[in-house]
Each structure stands twice: as C-alpha cells, then as structure tokens.
C-alpha atoms as a PDB file:
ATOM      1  CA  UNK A   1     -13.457  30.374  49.457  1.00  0.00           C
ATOM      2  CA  UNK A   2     -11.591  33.323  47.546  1.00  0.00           C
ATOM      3  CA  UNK A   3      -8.536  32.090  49.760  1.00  0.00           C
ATOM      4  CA  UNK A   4      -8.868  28.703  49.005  1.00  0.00           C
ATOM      5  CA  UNK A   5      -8.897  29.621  45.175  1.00  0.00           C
ATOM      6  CA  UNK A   6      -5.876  31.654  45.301  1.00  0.00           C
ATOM      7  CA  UNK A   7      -3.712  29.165  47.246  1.00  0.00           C
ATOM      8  CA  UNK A   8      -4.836  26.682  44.563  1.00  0.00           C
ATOM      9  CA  UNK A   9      -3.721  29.372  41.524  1.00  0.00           C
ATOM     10  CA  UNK A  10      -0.446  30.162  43.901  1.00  0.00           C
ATOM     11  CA  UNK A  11       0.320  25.921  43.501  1.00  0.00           C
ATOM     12  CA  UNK A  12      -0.537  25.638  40.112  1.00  0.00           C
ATOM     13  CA  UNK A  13       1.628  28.481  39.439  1.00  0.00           C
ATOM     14  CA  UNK A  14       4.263  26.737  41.688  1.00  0.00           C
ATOM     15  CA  UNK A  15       4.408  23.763  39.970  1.00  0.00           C
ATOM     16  CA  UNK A  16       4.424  25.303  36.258  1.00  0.00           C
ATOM     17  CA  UNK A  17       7.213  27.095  37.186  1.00  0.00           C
ATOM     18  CA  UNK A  18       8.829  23.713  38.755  1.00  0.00           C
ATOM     19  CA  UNK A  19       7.970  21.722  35.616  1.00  0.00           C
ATOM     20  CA  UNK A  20       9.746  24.277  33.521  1.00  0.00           C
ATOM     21  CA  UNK A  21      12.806  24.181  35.364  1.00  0.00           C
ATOM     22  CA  UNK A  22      12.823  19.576  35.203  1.00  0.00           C
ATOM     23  CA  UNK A  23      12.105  20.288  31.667  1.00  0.00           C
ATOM     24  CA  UNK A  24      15.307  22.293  31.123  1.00  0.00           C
ATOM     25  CA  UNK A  25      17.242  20.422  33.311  1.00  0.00           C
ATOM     26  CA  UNK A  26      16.362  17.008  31.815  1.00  0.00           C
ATOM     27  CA  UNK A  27      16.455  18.890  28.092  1.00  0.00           C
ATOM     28  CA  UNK A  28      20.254  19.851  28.462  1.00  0.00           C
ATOM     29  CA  UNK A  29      21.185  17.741  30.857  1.00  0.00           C
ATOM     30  CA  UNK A  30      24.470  16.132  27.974  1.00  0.00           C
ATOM     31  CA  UNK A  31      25.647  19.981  28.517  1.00  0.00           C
ATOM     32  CA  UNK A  32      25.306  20.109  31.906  1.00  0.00           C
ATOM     33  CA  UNK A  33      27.436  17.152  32.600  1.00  0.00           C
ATOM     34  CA  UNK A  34      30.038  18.438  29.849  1.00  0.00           C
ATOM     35  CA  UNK A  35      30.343  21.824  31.616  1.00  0.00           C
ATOM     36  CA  UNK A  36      30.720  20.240  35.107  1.00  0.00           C
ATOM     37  CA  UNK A  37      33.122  17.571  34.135  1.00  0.00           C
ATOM     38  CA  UNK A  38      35.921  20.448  32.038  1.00  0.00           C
ATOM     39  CA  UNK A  39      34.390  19.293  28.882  1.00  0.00           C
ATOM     40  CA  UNK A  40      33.267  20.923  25.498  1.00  0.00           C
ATOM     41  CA  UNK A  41      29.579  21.811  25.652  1.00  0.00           C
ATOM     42  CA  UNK A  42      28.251  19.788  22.627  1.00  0.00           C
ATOM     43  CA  UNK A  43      26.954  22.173  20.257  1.00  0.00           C
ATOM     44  CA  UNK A  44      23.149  21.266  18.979  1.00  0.00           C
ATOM     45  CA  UNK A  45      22.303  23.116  15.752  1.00  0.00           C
ATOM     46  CA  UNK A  46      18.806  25.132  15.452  1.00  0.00           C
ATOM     47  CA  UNK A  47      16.328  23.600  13.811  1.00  0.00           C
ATOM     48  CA  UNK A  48      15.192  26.132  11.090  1.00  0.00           C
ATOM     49  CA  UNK A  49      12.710  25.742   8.501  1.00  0.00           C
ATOM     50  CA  UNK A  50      13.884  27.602   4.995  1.00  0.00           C
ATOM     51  CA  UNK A  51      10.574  26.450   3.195  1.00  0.00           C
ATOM     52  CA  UNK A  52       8.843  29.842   3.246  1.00  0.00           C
ATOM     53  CA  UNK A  53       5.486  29.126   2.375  1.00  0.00           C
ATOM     54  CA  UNK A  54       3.710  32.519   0.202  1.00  0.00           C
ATOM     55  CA  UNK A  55       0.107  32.880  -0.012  1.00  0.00           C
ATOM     56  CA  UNK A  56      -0.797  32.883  -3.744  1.00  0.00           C
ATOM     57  CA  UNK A  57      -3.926  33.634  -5.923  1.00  0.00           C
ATOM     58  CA  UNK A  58      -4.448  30.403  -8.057  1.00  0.00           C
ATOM     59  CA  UNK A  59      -3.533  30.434 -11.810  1.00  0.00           C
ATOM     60  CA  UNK A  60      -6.964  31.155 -13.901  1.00  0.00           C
ATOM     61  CA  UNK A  61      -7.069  29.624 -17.127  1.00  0.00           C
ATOM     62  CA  UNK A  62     -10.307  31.125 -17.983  1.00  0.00           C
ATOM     63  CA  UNK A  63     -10.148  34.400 -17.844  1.00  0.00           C
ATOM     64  CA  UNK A  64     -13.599  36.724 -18.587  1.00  0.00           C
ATOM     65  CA  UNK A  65     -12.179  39.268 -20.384  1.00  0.00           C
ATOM     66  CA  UNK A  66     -10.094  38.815 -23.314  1.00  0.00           C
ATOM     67  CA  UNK A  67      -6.270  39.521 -22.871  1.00  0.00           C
ATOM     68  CA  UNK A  68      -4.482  42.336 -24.746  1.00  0.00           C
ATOM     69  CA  UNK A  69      -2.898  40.072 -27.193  1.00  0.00           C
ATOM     70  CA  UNK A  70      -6.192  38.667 -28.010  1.00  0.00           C
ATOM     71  CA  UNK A  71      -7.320  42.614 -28.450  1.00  0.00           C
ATOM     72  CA  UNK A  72      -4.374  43.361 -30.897  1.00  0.00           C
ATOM     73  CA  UNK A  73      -5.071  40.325 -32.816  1.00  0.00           C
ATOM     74  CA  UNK A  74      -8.889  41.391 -33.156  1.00  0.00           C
ATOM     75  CA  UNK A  75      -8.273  45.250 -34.006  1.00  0.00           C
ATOM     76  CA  UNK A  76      -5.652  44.610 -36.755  1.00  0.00           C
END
C-alpha cells in the first residue's frame, strides 16, 4: 500500500512539474517563435500595482477628552 501511495505522489509530482513547463511554453510561446525565427523578442511590460494601500485608524469626530485648544480657551 505505502508503495502504491508513493508511486501515486511520484505521478502527481510528475505531472505538476509537466503542467508547469505547457504553461510556460504556451505563456511565451510569441517569444519563442521570435527568438527562433532571428526576430526581436517582443518586450511585455510588468504589471505593477503603484496603489499602496496603508492601514489607517479612522478619523474620530468625537473625541472624549477635550483638545488643547478647547483647554486654552477654558483657562483664559
């Protein structure tokens, strides 16, 4: 059984590893035909996101204690 089970993991493996390598080849496959016909291998740009998304508190508009203006204004 344990040999059975490890053949299985050894074809799974097998055919990740196959998968990957379709994948790239059908991915790139515009630069593969440039490079083996002499051509320019087209260029694709990188697809980066500049939204940079910063965790912040929410703006109170109640606050409990009284701010230091409000302190001035009360002590003169």
């Amino acid at each position: 059984m344990a040999g059975f089970a490890s053949y299985l993991l050894f074809v799974a493996g097998l055919m990740t590893g196959l998968g990957v390598i379709v994948f790239t080849l059908v991915d790139r496959w515009d630069a593969i035909l440039a490079a083996l016909a002499g051509e320019q291998i087209p260029h694709r740009a990188q697809v980066v996101s500049r939204h940079v998304v910063r965790m912040r508190p929410k703006a109170r508009t109640y606050r409990p204690v009284p701010s230091r203006q409000q302190i001035r204004r009360a002590a003169a």
